[in-house]
PDB file of N, CA and C in Angstrom:
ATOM      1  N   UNK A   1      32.012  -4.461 -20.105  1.00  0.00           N
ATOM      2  CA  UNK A   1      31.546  -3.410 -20.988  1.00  0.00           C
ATOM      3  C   UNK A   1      32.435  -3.412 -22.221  1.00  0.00           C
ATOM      4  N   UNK A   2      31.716  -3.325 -23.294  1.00  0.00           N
ATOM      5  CA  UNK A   2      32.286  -3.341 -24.548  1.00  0.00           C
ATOM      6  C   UNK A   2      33.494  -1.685 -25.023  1.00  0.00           C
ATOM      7  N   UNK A   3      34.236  -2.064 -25.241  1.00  0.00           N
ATOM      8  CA  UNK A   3      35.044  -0.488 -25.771  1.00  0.00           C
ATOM      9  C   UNK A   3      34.280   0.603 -26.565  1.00  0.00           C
ATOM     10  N   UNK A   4      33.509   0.003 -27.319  1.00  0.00           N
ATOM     11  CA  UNK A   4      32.701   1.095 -27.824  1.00  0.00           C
ATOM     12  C   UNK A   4      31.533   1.411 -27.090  1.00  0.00           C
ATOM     13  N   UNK A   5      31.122   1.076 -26.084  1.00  0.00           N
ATOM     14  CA  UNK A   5      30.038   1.846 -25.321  1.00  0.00           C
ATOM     15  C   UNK A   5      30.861   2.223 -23.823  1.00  0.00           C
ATOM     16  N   UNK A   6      32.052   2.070 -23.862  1.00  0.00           N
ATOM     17  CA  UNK A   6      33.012   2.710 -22.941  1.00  0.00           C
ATOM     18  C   UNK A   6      33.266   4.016 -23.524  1.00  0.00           C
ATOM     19  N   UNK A   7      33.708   4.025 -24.680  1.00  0.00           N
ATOM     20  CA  UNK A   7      33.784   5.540 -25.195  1.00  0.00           C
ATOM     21  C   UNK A   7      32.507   6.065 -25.864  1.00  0.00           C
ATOM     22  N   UNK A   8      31.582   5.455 -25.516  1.00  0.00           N
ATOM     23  CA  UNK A   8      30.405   6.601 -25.325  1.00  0.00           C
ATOM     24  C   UNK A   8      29.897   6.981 -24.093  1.00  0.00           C
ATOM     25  N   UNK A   9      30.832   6.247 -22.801  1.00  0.00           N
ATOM     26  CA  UNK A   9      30.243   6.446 -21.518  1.00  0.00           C
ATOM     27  C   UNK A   9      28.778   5.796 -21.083  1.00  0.00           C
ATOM     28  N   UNK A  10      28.876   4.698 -22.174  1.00  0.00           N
ATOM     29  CA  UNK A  10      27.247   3.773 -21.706  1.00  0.00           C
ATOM     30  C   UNK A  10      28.040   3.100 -20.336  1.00  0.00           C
ATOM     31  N   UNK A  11      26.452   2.812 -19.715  1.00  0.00           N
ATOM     32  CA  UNK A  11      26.623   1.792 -18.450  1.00  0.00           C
ATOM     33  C   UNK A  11      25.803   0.644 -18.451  1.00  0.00           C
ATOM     34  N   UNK A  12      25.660  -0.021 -18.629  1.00  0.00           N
ATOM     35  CA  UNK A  12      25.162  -1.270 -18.041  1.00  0.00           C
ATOM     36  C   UNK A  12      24.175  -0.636 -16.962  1.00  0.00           C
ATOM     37  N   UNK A  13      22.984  -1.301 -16.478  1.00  0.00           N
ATOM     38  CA  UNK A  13      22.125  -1.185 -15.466  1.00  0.00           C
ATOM     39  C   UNK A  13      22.700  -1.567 -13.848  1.00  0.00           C
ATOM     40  N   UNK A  14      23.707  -2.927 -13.892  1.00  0.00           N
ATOM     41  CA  UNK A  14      24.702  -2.732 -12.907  1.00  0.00           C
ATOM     42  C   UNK A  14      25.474  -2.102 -12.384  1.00  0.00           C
ATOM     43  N   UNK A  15      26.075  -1.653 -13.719  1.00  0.00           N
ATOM     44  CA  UNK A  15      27.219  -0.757 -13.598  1.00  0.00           C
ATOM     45  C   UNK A  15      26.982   0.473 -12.686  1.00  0.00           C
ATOM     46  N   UNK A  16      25.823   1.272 -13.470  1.00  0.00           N
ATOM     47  CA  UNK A  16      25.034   2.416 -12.968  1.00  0.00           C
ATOM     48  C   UNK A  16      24.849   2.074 -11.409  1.00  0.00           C
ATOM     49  N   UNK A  17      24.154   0.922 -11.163  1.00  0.00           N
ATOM     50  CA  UNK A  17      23.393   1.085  -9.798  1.00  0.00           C
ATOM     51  C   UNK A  17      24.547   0.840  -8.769  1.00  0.00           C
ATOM     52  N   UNK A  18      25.687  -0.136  -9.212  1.00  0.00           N
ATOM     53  CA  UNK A  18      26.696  -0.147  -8.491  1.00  0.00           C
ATOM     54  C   UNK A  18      27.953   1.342  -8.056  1.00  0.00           C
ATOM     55  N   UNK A  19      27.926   2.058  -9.032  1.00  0.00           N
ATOM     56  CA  UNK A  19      28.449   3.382  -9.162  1.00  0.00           C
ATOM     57  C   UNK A  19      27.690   4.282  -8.168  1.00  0.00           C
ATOM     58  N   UNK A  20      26.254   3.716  -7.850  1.00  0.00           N
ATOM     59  CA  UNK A  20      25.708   4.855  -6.371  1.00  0.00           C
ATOM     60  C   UNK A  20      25.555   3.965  -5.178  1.00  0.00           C
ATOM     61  N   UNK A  21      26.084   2.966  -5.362  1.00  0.00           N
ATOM     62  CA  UNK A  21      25.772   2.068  -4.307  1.00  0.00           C
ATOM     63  C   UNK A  21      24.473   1.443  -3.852  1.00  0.00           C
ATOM     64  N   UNK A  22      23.771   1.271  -5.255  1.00  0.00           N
ATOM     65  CA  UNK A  22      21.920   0.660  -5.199  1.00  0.00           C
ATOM     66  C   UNK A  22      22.407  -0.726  -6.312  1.00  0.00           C
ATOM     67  N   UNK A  23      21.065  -1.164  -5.743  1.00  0.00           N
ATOM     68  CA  UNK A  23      20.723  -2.627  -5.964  1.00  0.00           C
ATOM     69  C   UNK A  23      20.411  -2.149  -7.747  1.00  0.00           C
ATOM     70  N   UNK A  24      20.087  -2.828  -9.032  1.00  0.00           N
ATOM     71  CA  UNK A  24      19.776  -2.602 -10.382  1.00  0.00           C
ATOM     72  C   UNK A  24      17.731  -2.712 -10.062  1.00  0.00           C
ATOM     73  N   UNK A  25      17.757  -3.223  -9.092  1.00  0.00           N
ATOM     74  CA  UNK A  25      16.191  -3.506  -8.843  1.00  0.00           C
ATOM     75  C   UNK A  25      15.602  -2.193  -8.606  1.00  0.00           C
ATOM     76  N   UNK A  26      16.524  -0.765  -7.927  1.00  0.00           N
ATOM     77  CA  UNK A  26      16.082   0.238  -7.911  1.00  0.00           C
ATOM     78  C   UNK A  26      15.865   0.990  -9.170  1.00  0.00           C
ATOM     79  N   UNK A  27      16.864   0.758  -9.820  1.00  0.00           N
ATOM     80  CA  UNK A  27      16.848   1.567 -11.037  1.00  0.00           C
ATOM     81  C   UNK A  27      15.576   1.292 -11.714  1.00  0.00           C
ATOM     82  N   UNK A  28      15.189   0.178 -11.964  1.00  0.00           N
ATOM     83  CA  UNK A  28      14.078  -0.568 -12.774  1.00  0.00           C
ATOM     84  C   UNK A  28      12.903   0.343 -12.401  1.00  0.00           C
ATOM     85  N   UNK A  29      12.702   0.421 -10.463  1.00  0.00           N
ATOM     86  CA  UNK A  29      11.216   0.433 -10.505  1.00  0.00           C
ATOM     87  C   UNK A  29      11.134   2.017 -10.437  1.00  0.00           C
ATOM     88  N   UNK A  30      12.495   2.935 -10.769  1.00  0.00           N
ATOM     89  CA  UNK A  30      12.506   3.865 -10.443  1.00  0.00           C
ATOM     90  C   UNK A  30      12.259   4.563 -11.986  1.00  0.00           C
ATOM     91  N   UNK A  31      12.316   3.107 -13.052  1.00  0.00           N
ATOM     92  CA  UNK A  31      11.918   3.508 -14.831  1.00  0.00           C
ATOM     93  C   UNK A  31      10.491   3.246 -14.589  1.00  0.00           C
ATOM     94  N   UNK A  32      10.004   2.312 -13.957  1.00  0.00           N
ATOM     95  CA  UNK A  32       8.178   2.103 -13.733  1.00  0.00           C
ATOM     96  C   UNK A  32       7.522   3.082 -13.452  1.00  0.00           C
ATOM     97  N   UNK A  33       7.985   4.022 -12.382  1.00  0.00           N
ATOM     98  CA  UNK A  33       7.561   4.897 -12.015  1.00  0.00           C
ATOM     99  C   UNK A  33       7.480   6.633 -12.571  1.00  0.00           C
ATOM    100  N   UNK A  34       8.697   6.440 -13.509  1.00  0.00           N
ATOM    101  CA  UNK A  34       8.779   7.782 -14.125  1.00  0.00           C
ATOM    102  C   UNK A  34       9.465   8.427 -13.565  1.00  0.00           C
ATOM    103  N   UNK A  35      10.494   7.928 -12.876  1.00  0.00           N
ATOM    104  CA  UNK A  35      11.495   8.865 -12.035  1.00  0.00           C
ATOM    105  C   UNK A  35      13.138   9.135 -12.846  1.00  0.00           C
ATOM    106  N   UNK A  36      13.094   7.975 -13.284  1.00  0.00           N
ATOM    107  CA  UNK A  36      14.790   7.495 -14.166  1.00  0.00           C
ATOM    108  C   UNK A  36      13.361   7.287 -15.691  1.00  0.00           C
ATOM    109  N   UNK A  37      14.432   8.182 -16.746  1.00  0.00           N
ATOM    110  CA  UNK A  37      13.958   8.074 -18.216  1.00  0.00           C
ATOM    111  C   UNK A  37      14.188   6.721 -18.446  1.00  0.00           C
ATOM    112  N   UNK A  38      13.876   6.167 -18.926  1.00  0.00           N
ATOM    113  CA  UNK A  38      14.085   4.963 -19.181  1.00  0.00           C
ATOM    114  C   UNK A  38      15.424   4.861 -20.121  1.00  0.00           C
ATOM    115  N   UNK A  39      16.060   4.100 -20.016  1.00  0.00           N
ATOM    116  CA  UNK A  39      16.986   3.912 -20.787  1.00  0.00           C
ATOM    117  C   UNK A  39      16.947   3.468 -22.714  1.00  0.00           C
ATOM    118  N   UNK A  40      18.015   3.707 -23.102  1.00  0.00           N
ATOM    119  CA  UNK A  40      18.293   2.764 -24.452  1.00  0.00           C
ATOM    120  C   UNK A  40      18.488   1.253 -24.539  1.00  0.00           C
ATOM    121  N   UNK A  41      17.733   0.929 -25.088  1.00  0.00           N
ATOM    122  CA  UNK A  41      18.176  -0.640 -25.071  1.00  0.00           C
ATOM    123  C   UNK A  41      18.879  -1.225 -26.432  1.00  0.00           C
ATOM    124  N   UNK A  42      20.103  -2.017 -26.118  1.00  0.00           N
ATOM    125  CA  UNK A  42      20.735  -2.275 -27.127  1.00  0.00           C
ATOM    126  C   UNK A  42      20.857  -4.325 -26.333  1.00  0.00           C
ATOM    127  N   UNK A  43      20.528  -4.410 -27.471  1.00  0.00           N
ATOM    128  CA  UNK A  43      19.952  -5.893 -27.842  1.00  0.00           C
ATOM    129  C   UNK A  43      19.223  -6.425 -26.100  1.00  0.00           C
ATOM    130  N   UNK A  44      18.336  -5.702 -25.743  1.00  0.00           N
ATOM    131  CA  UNK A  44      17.839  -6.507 -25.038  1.00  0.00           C
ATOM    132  C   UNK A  44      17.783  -5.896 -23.734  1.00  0.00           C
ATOM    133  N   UNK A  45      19.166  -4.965 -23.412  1.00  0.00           N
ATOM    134  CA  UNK A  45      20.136  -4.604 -22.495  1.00  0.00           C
ATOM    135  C   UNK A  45      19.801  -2.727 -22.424  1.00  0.00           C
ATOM    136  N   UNK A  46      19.917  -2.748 -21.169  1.00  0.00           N
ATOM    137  CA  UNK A  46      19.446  -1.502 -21.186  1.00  0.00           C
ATOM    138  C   UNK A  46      21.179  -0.810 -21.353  1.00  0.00           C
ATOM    139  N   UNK A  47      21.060   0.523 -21.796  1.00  0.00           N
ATOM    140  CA  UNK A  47      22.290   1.504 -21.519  1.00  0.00           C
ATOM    141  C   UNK A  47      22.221   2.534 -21.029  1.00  0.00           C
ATOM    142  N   UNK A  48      22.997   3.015 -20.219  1.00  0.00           N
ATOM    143  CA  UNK A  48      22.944   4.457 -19.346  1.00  0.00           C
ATOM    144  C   UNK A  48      23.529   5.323 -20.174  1.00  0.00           C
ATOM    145  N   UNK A  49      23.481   6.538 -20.057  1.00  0.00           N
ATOM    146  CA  UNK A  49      24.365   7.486 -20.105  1.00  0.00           C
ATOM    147  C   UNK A  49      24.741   8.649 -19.052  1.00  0.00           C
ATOM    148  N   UNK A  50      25.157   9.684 -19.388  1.00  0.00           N
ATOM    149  CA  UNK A  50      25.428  10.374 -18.800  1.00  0.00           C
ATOM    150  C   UNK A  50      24.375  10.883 -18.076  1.00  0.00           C
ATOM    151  N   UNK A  51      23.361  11.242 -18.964  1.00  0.00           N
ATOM    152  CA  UNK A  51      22.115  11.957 -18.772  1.00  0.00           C
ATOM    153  C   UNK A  51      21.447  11.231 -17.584  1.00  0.00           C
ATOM    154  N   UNK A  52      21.727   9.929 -17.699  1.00  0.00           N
ATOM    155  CA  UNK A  52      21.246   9.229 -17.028  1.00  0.00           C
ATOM    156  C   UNK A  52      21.832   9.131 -15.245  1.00  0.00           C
ATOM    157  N   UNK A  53      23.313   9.359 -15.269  1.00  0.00           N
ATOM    158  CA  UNK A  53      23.679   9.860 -14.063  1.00  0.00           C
ATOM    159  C   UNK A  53      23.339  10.846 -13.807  1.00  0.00           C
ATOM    160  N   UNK A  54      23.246  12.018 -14.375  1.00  0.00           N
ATOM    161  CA  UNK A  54      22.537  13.013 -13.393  1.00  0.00           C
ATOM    162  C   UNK A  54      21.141  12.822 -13.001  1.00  0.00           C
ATOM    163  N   UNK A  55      20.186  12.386 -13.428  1.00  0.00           N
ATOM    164  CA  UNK A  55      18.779  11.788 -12.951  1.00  0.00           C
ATOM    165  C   UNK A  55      19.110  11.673 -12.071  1.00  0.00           C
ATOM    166  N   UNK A  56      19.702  10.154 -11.783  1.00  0.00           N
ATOM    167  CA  UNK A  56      20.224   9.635 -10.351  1.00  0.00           C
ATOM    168  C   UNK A  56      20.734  10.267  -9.406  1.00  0.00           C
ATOM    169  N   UNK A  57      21.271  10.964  -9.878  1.00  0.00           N
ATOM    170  CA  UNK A  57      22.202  12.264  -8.350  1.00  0.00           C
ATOM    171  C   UNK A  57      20.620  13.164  -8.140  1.00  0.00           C
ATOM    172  N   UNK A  58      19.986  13.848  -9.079  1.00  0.00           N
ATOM    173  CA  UNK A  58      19.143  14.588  -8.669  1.00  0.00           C
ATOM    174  C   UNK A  58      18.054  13.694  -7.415  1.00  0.00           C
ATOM    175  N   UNK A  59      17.632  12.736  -8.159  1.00  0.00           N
ATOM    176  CA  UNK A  59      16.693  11.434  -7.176  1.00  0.00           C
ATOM    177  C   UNK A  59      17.330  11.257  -6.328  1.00  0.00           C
ATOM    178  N   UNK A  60      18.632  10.909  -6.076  1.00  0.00           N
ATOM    179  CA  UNK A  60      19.193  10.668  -4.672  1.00  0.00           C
ATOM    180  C   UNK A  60      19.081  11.761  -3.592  1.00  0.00           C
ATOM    181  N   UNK A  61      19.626  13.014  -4.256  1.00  0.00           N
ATOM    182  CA  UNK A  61      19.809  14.244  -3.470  1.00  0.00           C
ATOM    183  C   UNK A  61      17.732  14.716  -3.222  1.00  0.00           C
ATOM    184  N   UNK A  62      17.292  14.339  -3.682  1.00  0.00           N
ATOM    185  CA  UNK A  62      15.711  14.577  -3.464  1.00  0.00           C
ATOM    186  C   UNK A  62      15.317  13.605  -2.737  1.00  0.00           C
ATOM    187  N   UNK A  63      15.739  12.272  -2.984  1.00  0.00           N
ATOM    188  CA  UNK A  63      15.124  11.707  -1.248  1.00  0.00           C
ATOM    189  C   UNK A  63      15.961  12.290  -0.043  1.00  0.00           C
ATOM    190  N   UNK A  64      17.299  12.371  -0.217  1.00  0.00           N
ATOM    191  CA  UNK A  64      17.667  13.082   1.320  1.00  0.00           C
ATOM    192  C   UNK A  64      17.262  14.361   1.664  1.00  0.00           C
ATOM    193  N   UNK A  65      16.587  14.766   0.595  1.00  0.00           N
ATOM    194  CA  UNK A  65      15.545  16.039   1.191  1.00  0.00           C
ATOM    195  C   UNK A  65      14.123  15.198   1.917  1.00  0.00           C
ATOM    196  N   UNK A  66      14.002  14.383   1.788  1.00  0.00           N
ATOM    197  CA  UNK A  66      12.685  13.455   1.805  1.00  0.00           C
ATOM    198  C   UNK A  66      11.710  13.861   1.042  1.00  0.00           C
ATOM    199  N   UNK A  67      11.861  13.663   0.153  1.00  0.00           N
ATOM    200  CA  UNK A  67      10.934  13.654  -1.012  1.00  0.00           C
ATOM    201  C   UNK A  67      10.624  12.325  -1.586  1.00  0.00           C
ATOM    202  N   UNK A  68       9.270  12.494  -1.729  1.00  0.00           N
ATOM    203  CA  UNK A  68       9.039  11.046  -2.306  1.00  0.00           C
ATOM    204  C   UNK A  68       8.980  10.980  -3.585  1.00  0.00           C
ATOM    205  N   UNK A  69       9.347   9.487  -4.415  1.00  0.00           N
ATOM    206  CA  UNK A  69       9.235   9.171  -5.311  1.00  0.00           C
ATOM    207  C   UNK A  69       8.271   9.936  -6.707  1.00  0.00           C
ATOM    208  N   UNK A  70       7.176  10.174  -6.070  1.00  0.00           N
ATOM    209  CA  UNK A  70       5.706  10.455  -6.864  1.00  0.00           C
ATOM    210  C   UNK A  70       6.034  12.208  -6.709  1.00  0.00           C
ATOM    211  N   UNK A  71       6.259  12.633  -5.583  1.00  0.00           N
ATOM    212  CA  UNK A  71       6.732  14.399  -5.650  1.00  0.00           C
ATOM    213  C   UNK A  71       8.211  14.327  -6.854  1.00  0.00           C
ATOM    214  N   UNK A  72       9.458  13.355  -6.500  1.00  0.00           N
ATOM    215  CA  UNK A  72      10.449  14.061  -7.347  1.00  0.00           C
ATOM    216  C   UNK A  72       9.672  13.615  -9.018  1.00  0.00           C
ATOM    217  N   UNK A  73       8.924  12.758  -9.291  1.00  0.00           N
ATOM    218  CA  UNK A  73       8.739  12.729 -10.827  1.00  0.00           C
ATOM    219  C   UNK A  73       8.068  13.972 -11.050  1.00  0.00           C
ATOM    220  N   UNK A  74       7.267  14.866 -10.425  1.00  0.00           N
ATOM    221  CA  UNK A  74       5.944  15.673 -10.519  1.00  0.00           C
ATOM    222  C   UNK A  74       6.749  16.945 -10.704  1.00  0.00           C
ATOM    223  N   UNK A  75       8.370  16.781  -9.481  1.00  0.00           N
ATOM    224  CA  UNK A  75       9.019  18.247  -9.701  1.00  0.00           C
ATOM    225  C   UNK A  75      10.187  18.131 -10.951  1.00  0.00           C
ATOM    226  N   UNK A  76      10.572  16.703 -11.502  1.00  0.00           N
ATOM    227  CA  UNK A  76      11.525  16.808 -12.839  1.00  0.00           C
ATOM    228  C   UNK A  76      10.392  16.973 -13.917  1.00  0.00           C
ATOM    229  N   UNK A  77       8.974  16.318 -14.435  1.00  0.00           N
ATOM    230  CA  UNK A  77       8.884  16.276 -15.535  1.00  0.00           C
ATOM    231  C   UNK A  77       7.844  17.683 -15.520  1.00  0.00           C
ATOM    232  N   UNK A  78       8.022  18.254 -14.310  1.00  0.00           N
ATOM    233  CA  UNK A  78       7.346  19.738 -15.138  1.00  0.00           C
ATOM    234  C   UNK A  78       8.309  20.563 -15.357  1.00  0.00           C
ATOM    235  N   UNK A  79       7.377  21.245 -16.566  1.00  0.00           N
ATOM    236  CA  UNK A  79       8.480  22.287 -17.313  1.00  0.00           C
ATOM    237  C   UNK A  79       8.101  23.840 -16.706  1.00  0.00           C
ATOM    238  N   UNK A  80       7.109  23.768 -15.997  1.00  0.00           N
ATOM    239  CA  UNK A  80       6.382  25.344 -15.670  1.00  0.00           C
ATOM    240  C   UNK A  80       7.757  25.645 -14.511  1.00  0.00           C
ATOM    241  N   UNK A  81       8.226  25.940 -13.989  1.00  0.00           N
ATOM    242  CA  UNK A  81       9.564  26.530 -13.022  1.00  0.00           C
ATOM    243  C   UNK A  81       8.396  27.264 -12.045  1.00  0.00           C
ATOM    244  N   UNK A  82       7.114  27.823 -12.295  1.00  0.00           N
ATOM    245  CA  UNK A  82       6.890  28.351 -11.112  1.00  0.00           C
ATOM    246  C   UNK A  82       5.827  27.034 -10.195  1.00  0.00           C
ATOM    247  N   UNK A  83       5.187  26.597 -11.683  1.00  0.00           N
ATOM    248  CA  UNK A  83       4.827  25.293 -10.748  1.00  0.00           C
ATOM    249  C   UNK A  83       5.876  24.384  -9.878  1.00  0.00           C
ATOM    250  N   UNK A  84       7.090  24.064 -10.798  1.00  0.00           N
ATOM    251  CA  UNK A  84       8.313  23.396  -9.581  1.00  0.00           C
ATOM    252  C   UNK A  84       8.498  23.930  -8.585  1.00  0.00           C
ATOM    253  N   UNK A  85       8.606  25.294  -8.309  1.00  0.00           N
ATOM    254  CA  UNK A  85       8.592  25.708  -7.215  1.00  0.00           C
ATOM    255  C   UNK A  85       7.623  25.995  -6.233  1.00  0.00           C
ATOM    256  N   UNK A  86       6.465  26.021  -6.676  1.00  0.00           N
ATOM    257  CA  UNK A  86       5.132  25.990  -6.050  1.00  0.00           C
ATOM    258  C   UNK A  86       4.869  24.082  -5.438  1.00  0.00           C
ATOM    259  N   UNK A  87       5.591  23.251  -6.026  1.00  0.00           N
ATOM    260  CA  UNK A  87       5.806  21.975  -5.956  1.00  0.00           C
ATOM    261  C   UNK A  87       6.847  21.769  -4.378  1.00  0.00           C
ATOM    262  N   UNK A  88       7.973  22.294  -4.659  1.00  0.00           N
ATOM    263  CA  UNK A  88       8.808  22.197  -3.712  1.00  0.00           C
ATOM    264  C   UNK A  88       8.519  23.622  -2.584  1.00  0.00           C
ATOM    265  N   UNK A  89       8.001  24.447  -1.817  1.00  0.00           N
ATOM    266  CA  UNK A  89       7.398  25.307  -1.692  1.00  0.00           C
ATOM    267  C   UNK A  89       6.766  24.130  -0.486  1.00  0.00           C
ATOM    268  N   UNK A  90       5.701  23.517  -1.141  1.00  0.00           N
ATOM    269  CA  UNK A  90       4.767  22.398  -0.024  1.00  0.00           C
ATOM    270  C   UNK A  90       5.371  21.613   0.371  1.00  0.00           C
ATOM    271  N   UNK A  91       6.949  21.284  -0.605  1.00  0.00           N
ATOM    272  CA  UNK A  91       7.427  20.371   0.361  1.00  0.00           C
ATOM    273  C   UNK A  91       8.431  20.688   1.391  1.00  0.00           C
ATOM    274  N   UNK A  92       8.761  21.948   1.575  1.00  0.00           N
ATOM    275  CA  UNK A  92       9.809  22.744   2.754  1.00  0.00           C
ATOM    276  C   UNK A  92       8.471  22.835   3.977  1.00  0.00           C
ATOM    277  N   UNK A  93       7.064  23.285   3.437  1.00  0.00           N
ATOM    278  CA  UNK A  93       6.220  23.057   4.223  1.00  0.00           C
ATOM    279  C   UNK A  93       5.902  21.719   5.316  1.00  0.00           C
ATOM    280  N   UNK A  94       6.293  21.144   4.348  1.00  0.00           N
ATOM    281  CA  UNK A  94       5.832  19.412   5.036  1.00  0.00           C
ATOM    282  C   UNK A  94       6.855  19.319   5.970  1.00  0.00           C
ATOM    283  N   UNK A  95       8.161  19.837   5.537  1.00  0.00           N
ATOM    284  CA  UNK A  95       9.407  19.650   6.485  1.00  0.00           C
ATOM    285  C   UNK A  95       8.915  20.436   7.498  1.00  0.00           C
ATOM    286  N   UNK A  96       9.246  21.543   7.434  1.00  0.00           N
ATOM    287  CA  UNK A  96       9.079  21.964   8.238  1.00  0.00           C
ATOM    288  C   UNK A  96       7.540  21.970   9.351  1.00  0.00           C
ATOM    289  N   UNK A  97       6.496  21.516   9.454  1.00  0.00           N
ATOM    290  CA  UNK A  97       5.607  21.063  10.014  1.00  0.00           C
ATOM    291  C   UNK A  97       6.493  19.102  10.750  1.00  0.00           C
ATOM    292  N   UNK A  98       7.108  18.881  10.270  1.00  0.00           N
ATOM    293  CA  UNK A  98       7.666  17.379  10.875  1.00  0.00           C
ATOM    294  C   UNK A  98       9.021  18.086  11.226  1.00  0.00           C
ATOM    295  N   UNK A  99       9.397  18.783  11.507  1.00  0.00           N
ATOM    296  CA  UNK A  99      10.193  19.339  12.334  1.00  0.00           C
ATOM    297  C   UNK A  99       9.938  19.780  13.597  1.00  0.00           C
ATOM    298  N   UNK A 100       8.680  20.464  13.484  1.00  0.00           N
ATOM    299  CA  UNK A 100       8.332  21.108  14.855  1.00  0.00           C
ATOM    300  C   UNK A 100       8.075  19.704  15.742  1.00  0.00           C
ATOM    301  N   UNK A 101       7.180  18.724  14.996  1.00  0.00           N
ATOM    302  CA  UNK A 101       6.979  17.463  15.453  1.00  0.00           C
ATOM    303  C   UNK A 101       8.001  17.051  16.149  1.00  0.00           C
ATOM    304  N   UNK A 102       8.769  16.651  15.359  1.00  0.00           N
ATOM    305  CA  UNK A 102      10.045  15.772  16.383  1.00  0.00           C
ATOM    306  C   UNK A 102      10.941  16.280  17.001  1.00  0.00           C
ATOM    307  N   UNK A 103      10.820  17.935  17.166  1.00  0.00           N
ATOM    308  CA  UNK A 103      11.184  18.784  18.038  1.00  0.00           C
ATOM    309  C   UNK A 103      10.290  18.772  19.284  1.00  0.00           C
ATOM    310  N   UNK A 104       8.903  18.895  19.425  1.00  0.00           N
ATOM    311  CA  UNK A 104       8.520  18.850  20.109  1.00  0.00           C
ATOM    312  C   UNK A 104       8.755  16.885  20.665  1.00  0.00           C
ATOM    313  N   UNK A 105       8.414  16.038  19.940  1.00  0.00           N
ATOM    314  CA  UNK A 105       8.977  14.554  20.474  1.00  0.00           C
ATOM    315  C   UNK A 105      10.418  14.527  21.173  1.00  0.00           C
ATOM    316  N   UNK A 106      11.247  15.202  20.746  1.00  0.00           N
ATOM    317  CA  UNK A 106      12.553  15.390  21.590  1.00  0.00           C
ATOM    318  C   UNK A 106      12.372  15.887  22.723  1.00  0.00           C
ATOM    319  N   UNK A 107      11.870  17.488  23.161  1.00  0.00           N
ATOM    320  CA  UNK A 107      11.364  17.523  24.190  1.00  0.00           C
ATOM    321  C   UNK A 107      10.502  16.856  25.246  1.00  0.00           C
ATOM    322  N   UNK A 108       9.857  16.042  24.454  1.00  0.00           N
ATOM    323  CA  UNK A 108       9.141  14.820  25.749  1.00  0.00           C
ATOM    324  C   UNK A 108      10.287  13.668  26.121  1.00  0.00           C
ATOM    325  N   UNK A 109      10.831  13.469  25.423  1.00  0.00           N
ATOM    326  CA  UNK A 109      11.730  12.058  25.670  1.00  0.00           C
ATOM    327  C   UNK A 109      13.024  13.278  26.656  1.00  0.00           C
ATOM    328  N   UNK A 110      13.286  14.495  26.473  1.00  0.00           N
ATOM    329  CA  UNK A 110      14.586  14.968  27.596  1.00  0.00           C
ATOM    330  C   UNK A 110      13.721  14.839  29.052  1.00  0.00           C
ATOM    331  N   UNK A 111      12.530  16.016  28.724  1.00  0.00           N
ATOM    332  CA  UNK A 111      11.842  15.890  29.935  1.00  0.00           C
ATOM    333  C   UNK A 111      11.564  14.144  30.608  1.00  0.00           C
ATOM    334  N   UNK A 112      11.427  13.259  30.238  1.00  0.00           N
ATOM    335  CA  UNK A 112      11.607  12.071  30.620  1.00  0.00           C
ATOM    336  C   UNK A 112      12.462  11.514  31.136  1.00  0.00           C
ATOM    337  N   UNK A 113      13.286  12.037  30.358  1.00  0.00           N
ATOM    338  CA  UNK A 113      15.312  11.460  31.022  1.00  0.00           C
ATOM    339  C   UNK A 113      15.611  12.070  32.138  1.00  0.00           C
ATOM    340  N   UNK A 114      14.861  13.318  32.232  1.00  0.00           N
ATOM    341  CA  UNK A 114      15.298  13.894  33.913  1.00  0.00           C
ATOM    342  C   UNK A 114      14.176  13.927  34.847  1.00  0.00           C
ATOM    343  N   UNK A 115      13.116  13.278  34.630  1.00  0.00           N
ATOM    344  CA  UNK A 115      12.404  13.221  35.043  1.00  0.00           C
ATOM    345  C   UNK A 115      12.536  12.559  36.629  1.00  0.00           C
ATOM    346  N   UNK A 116      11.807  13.184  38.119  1.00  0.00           N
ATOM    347  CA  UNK A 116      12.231  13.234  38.878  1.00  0.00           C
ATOM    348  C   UNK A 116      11.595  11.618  40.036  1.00  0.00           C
ATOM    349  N   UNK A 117      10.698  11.147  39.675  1.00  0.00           N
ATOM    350  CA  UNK A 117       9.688  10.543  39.662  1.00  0.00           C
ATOM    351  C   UNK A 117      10.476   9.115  39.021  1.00  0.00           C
ATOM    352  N   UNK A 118      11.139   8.704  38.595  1.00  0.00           N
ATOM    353  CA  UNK A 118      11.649   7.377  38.486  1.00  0.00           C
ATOM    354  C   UNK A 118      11.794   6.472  39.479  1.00  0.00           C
ATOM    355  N   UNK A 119      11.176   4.907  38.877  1.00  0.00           N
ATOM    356  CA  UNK A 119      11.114   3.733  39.658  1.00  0.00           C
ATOM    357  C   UNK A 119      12.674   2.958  39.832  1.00  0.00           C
ATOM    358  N   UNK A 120      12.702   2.872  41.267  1.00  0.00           N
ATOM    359  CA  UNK A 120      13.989   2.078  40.981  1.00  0.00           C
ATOM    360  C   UNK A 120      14.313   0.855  40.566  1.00  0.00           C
TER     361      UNK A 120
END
């Protein structure tokens, strides 16, 4: 990295993806998709900024909610706040409906483990 895009806090597309521990192939399809703004390009070369790390923390911290790709672009690029929340709203719903799920799947697999009826 050049000194003058060090003291503007540019990154490189490596740089960036290496700083969260992702491949640069994520970042890309995550600009295809409308999830990461696309960057500045200086000769060719994309540049990060700051702005650009927080995207990334928000997208990260929104898939470990499990959110998908196509929901987190739908809940950053609206500006309505009650639609975002009417957005995320269906998706505590979704959780919670695949919660009861694999709550109830846990309960079949204990009842199984003690199950009395085993072949030797």
């Amino acid at each position: 990295m050049r000194s003058s895009e060090k003291e503007r806090g540019e990154l490189s597309i490596g740089d960036l993806a290496a700083e969260y521990g992702l491949a640069p192939h994520v970042l890309r399809h995550w600009e295809e998709v409308g999830v990461l703004i696309p960057a500045r390009r200086q000769g060719g070369r994309r540049r990060y900024t700051e702005e650009h790390r927080c995207r990334v923390e928000v997208v990260l911290r929104a898939q470990r909610a499990g959110m998908s790709l196509a929901r987190i672009r739908e809940v950053l690029d609206n500006p309505d706040p009650a639609e975002r929340r009417a957005i995320l709203t269906a998706h505590l719903a979704d959780l919670e409906e695949r919660m009861t799920l694999l709550c109830e799947a846990r309960e079949i697999v204990e009842q199984e483990m003690v199950c009395r009826h085993e072949q030797p």
